[in-house]
C-alpha atoms as a PDB file:
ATOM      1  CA  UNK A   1     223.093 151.825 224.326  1.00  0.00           C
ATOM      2  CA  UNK A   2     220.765 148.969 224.795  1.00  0.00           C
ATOM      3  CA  UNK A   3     218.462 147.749 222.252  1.00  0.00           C
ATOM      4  CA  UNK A   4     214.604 147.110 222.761  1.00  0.00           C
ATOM      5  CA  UNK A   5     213.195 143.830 221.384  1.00  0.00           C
ATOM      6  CA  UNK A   6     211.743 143.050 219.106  1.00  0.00           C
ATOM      7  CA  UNK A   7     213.219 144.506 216.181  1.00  0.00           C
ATOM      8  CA  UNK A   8     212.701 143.976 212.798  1.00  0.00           C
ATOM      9  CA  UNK A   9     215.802 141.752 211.133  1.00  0.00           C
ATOM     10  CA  UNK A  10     214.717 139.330 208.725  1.00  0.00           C
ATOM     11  CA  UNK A  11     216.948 136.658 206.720  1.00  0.00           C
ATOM     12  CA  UNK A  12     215.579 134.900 203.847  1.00  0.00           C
ATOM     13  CA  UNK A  13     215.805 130.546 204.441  1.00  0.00           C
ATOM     14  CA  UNK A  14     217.816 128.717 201.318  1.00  0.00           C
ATOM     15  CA  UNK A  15     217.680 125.110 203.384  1.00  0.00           C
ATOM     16  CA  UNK A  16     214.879 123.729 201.371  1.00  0.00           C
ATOM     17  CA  UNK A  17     215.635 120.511 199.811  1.00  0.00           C
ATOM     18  CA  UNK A  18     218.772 119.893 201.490  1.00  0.00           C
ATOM     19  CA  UNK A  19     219.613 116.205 203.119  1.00  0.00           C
ATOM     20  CA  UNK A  20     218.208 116.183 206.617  1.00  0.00           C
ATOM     21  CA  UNK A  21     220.781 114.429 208.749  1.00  0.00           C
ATOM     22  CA  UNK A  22     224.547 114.394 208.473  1.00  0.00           C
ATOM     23  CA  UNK A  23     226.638 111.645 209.718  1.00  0.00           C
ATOM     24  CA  UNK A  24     230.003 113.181 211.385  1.00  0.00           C
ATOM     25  CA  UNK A  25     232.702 112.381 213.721  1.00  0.00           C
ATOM     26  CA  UNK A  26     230.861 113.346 216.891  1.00  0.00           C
ATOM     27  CA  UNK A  27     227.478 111.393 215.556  1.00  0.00           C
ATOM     28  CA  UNK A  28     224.330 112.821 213.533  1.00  0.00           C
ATOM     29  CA  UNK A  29     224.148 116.652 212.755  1.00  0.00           C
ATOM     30  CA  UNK A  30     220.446 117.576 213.518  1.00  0.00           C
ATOM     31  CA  UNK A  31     218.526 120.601 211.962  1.00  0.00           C
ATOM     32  CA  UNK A  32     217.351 122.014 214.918  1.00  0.00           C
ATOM     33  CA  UNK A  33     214.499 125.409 214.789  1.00  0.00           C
ATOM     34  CA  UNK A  34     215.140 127.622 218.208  1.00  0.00           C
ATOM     35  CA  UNK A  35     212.014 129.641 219.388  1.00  0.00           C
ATOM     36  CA  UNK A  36     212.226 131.717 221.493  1.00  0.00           C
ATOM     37  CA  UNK A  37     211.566 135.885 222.844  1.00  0.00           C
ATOM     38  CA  UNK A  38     213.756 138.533 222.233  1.00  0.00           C
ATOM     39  CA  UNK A  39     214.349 138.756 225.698  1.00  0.00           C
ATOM     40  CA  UNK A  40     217.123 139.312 228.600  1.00  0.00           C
ATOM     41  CA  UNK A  41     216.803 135.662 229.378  1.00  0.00           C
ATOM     42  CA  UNK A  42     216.387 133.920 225.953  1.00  0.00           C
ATOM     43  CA  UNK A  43     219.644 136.344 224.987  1.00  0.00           C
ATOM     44  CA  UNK A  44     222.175 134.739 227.801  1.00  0.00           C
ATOM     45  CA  UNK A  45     220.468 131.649 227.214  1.00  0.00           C
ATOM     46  CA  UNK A  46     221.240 131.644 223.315  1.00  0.00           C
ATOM     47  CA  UNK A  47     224.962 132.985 223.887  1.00  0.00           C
ATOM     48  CA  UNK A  48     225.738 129.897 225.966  1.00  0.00           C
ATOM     49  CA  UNK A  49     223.760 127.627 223.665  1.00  0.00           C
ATOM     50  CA  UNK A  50     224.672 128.688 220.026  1.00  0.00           C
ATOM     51  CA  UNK A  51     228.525 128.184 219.942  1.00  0.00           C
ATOM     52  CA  UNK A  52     228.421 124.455 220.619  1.00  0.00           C
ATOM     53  CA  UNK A  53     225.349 123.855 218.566  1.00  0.00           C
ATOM     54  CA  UNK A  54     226.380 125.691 215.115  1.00  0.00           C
ATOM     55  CA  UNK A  55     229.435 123.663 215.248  1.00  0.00           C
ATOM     56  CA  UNK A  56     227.915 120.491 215.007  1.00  0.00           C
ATOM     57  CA  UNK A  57     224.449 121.160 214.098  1.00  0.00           C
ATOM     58  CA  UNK A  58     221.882 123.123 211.243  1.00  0.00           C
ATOM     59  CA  UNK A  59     220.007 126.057 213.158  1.00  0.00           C
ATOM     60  CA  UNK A  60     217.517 128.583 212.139  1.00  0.00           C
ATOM     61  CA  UNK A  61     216.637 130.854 214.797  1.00  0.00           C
ATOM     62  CA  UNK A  62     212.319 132.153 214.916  1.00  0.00           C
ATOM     63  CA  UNK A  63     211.663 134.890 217.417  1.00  0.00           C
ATOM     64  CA  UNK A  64     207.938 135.612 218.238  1.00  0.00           C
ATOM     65  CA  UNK A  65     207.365 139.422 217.032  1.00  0.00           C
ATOM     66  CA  UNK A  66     203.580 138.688 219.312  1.00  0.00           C
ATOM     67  CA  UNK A  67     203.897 137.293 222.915  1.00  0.00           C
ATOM     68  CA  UNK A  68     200.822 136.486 224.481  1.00  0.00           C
ATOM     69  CA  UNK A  69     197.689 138.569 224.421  1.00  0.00           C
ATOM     70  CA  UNK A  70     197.427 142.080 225.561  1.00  0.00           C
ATOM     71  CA  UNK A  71     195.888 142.782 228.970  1.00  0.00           C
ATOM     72  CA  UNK A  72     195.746 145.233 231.669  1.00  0.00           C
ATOM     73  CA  UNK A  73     198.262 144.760 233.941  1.00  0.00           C
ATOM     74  CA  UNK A  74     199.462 146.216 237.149  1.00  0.00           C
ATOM     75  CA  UNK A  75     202.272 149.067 236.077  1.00  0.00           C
ATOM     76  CA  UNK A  76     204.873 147.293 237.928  1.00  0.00           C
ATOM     77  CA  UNK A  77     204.644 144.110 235.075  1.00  0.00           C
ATOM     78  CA  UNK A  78     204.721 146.726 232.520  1.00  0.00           C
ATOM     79  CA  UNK A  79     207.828 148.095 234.545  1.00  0.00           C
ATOM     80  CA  UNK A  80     209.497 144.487 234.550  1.00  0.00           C
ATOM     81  CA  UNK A  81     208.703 143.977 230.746  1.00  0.00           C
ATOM     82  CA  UNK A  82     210.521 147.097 230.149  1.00  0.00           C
ATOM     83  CA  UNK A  83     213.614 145.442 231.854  1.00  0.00           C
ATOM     84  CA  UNK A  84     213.301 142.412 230.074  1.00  0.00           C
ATOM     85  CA  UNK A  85     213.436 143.544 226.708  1.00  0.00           C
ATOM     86  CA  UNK A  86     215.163 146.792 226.680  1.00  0.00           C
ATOM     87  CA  UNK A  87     219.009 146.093 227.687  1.00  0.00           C
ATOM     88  CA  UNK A  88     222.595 145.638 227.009  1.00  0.00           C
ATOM     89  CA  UNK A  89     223.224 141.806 226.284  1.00  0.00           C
ATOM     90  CA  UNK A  90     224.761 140.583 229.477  1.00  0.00           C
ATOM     91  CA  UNK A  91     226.217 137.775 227.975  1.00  0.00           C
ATOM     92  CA  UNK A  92     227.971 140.408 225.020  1.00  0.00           C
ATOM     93  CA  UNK A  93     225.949 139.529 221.607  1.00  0.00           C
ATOM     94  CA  UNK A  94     223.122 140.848 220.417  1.00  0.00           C
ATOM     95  CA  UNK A  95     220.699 138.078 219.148  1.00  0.00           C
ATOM     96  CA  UNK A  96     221.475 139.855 215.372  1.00  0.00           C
ATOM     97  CA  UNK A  97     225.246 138.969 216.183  1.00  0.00           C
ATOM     98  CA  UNK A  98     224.233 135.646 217.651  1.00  0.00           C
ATOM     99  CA  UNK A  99     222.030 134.484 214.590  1.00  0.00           C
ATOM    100  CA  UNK A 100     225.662 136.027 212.479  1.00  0.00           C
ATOM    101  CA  UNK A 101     227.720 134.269 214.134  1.00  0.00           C
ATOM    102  CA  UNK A 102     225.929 130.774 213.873  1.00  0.00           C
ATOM    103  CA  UNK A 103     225.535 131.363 210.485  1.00  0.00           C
ATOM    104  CA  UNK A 104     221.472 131.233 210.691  1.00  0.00           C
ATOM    105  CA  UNK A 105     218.694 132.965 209.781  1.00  0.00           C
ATOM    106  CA  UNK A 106     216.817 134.856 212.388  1.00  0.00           C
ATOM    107  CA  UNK A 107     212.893 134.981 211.359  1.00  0.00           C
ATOM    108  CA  UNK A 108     210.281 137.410 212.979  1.00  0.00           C
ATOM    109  CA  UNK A 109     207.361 134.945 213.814  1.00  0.00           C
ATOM    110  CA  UNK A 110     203.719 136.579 214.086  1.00  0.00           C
ATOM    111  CA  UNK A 111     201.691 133.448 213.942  1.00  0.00           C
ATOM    112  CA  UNK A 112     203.458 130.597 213.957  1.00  0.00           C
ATOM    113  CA  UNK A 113     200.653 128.494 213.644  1.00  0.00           C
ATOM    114  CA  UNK A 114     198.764 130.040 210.424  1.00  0.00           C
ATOM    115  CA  UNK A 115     199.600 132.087 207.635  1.00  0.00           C
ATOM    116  CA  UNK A 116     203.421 131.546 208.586  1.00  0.00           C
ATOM    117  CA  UNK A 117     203.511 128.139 209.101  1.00  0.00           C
ATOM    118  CA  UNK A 118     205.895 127.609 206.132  1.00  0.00           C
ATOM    119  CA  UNK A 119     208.501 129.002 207.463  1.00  0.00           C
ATOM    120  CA  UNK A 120     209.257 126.422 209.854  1.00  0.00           C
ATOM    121  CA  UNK A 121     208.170 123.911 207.334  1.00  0.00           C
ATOM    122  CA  UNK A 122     210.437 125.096 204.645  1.00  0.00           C
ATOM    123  CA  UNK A 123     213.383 124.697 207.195  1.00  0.00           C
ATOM    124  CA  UNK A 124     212.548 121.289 207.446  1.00  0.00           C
ATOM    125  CA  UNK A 125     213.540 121.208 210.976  1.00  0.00           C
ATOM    126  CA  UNK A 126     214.312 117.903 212.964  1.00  0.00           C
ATOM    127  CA  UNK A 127     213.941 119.073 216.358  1.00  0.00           C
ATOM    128  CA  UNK A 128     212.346 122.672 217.578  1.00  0.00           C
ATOM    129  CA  UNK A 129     213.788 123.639 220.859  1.00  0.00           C
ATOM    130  CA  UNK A 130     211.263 126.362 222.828  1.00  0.00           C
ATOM    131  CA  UNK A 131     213.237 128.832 225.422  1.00  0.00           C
ATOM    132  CA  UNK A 132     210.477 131.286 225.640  1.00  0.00           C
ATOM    133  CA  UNK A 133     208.840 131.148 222.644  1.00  0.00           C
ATOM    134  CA  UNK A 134     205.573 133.687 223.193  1.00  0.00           C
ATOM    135  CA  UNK A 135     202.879 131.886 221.452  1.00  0.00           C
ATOM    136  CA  UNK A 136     201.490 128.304 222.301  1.00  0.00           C
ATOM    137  CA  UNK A 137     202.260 125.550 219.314  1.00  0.00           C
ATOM    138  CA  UNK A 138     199.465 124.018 217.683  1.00  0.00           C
ATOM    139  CA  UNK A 139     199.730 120.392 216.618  1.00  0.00           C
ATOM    140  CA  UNK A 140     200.127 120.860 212.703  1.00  0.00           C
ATOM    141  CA  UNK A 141     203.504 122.994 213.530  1.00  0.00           C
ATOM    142  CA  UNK A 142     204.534 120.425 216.259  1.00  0.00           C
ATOM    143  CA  UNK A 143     204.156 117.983 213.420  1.00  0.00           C
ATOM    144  CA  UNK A 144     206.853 119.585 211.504  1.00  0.00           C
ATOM    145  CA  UNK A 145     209.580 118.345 213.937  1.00  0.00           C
ATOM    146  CA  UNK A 146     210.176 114.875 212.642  1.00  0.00           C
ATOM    147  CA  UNK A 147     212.253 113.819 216.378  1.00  0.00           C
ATOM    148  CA  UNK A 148     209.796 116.672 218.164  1.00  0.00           C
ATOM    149  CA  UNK A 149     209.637 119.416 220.450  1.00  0.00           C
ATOM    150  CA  UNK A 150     211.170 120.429 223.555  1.00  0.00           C
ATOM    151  CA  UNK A 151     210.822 123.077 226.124  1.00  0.00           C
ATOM    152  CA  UNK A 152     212.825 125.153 228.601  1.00  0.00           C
ATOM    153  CA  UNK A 153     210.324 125.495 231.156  1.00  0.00           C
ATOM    154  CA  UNK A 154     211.957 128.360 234.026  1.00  0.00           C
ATOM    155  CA  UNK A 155     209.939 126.546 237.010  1.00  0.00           C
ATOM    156  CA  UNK A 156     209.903 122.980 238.443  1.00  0.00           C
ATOM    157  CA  UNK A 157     206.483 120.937 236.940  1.00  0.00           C
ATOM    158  CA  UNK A 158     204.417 119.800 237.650  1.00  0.00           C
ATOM    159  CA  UNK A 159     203.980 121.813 240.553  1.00  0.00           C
ATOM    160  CA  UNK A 160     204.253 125.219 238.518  1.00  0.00           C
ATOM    161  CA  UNK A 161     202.428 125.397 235.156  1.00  0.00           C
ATOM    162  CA  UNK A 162     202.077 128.775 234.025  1.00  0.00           C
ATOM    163  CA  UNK A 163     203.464 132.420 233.449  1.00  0.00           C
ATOM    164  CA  UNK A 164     206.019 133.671 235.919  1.00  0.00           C
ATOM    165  CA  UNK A 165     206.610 130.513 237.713  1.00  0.00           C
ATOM    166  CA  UNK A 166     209.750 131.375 239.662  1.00  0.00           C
ATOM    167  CA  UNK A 167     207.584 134.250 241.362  1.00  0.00           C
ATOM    168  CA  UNK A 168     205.289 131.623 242.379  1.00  0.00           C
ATOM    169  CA  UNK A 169     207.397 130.262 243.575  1.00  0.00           C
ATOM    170  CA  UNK A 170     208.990 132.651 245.843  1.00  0.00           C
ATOM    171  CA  UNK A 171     205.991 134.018 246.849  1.00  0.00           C
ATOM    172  CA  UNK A 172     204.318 130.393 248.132  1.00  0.00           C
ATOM    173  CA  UNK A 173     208.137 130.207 249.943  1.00  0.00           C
ATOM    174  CA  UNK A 174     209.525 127.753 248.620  1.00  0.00           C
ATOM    175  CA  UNK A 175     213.034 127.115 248.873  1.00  0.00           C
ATOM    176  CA  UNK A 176     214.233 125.843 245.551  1.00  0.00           C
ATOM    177  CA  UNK A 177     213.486 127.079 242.105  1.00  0.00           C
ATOM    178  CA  UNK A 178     214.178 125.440 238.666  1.00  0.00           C
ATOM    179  CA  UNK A 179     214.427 124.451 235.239  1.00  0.00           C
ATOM    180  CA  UNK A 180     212.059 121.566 233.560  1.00  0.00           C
ATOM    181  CA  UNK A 181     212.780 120.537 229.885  1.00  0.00           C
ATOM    182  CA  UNK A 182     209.882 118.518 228.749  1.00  0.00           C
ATOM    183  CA  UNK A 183     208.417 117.389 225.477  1.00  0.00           C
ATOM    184  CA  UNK A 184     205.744 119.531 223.717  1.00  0.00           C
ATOM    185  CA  UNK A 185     203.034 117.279 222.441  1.00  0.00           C
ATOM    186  CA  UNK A 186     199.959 119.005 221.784  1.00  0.00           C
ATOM    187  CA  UNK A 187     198.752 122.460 222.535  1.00  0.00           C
ATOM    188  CA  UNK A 188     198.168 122.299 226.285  1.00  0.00           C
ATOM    189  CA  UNK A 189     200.668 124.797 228.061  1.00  0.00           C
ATOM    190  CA  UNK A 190     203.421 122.710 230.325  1.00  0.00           C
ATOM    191  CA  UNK A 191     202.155 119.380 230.301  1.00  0.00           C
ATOM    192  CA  UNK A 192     204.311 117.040 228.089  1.00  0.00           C
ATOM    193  CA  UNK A 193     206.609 114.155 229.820  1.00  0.00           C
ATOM    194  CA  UNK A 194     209.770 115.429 231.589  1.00  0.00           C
ATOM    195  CA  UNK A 195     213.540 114.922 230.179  1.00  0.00           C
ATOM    196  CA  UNK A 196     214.839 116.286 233.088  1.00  0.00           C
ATOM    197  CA  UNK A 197     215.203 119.185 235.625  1.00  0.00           C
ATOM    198  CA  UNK A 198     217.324 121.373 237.419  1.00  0.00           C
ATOM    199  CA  UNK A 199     216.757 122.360 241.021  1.00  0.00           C
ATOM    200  CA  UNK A 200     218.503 125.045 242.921  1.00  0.00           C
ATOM    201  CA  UNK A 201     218.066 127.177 246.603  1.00  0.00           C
ATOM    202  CA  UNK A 202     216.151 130.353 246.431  1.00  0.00           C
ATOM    203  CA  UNK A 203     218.947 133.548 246.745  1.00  0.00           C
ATOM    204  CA  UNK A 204     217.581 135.595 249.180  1.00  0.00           C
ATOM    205  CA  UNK A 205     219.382 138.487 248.063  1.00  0.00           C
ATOM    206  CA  UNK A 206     218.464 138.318 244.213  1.00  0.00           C
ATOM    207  CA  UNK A 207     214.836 140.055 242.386  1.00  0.00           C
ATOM    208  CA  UNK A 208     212.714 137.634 240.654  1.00  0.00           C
ATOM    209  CA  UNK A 209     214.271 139.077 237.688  1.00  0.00           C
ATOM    210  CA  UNK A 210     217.521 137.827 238.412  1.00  0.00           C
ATOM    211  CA  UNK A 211     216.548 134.883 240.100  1.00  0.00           C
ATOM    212  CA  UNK A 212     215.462 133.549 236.956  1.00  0.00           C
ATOM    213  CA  UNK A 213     218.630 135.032 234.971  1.00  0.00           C
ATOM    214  CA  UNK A 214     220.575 132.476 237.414  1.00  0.00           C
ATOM    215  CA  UNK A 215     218.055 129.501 236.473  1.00  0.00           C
ATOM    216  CA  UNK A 216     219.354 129.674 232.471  1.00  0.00           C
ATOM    217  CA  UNK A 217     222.693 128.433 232.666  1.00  0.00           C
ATOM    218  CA  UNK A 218     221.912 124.685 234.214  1.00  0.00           C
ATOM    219  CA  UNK A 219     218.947 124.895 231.836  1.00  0.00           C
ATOM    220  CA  UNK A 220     221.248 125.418 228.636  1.00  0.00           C
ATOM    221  CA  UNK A 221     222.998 122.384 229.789  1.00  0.00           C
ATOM    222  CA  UNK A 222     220.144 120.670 230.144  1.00  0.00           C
ATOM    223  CA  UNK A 223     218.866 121.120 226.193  1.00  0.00           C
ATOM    224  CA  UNK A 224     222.857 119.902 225.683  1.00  0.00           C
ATOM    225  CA  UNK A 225     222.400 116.776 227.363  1.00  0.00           C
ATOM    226  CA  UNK A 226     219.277 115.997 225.632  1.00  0.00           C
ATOM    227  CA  UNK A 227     220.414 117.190 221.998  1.00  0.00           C
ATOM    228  CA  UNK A 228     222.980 114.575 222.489  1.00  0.00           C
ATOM    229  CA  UNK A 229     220.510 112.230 223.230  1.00  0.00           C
ATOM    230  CA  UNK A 230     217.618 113.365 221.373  1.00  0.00           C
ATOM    231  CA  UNK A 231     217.479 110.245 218.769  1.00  0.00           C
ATOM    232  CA  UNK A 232     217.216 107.689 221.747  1.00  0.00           C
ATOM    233  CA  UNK A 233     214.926 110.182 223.796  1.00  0.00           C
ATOM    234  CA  UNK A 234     212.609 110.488 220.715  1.00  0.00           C
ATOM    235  CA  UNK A 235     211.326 107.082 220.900  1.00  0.00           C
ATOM    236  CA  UNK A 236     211.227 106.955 224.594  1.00  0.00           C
ATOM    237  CA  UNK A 237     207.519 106.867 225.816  1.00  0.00           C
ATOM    238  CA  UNK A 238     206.162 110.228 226.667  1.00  0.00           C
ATOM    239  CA  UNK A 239     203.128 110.068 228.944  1.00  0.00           C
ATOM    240  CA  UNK A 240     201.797 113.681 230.113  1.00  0.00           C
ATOM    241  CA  UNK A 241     202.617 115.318 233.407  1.00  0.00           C
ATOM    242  CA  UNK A 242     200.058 114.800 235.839  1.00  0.00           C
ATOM    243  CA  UNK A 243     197.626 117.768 236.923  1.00  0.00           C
ATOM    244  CA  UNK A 244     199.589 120.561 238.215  1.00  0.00           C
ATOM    245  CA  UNK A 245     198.448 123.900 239.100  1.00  0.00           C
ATOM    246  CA  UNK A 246     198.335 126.565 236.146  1.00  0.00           C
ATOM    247  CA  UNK A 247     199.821 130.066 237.132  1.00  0.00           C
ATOM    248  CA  UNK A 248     198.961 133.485 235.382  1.00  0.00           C
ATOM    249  CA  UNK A 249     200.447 136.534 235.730  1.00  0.00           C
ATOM    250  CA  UNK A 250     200.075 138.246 239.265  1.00  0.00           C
ATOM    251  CA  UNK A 251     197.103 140.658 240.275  1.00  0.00           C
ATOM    252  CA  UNK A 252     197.863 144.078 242.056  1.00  0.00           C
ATOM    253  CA  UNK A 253     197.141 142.829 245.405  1.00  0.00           C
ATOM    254  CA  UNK A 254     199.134 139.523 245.137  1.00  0.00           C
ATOM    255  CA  UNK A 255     202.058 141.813 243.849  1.00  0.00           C
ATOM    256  CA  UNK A 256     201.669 143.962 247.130  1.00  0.00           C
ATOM    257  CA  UNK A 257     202.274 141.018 248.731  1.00  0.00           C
ATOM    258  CA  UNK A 258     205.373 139.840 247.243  1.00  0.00           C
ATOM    259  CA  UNK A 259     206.681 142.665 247.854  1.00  0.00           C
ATOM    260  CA  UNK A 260     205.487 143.131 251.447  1.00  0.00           C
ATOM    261  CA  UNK A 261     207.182 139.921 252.160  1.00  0.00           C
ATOM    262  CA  UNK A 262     210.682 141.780 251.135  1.00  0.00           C
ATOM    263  CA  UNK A 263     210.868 140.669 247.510  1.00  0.00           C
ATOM    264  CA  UNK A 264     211.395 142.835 244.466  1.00  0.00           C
ATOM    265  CA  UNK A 265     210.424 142.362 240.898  1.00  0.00           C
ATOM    266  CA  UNK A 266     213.964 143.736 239.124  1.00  0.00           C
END
């Protein structure tokens, strides 16, 4: 039966006070905090992700219990939402048997930024890693990261800033979509200095939904390559991304049109 996100699952953090950096075989073991939704895509990116990284690496997982701000939207989003957070994990874990299986607490985040702040503070985290997260990080909890922040954005910037890019996308015809992991600086949405992207030809035959499903598994490898690199990436330089375009989500009409031009949401 599948499960609708999110739930409540709490698990208390004992990391306080413990020694920040481990030197192993395979290099430094890095506390790393992963935000993120419960949703379809954040759950087959995180089964991918998490078997690698609790091997080598501290996590605590933060979910965001509030994504966004609540608006009325065309019927068809609330439709797609539905999808999104109401299914059987693809990928075969549940993100209570993910956070199990790493060994890692999995904390439902209201407000990230205010009166629970400390618990990404008391984790003491080295690096946050975004995939999703649904509420924008101030600069006091950016702070908190001593080698930063980084982002899973699921379009190519700067060209698509924004909600939903990969429909954008699709619907201004273009003929690749992507993945952008880029550092998050401040509290402006999608414009911190690129670590790298992904690129890859628009499926004809796929929904937006899956579309995007298909853009998480180069992006996983992605937040690989730069965890491996993270302590020489952190004191790269990291100017902004120049002016893009910022997307919302998509009006009625501009929804008609997507789907006039033979594309479906899910």
């Amino acid at each position: 039966m599948p499960s609708c996100y999110p739930l409540t699952f709490r698990v208390s953090l004992e990391h306080k006070g413990q020694s920040k950096l481990v030197a192993t075989a395979r290099g430094l073991t890095v506390r790393i905090g992963l935000l993120y939704n419960r949703d379809i895509y954040a759950n087959v990116a995180l089964n991918a992700l998490l078997p690698g990284l609790s091997k080598h690496h501290e996590l605590a997982l933060f979910y965001s219990e509030r994504v966004g701000v609540a608006k009325q939207r065309d019927p068809r989003l609330d439709a797609l939402i539905i999808k999104e957070t109401c299914f059987m994990p693809p990928s075969g874990h549940t993100f209570a048997e993910l956070a199990y299986q790493a060994q890692s607490p999995e904390i439902g985040v209201t407000n990230i930024n205010t009166d629970q702040h400390n618990l990404i503070e008391d984790f003491e985290p080295d690096l946050l890693v975004s995939i999703r997260f649904g509420q924008i990080l101030h600069e006091q909890t950016i702070q908190l990261a001593r080698l930063g922040v980084i982002n899973l954005h699921s379009g190519l910037l700067p060209e698509y800033k924004g909600v939903m890019a990969s429909f954008w996308s699709m619907m201004n015809s273009e003929k690749n979509l992507g993945t952008t992991l880029h550092w998050v600086t401040n509290r402006k949405i999608d414009t911190g200095h690129v670590i790298s992207t992904r690129s890859q030809r628009v499926q004809t035959d796929l929904s937006y939904m899956n579309q995007v499903l298909s853009l998480y598994g180069p992006g996983v490898e992605q937040i690989r390559d730069a965890i491996e690199n993270i302590e020489r990436l952190a004191v790269t330089p990291r100017p902004d991304l120049p002016r893009g375009r910022y997307y919302s989500f998509p009006s009625t009409e501009e929804i008609d049109r997507f789907e006039s031009a033979g594309w479906h949401l899910f």
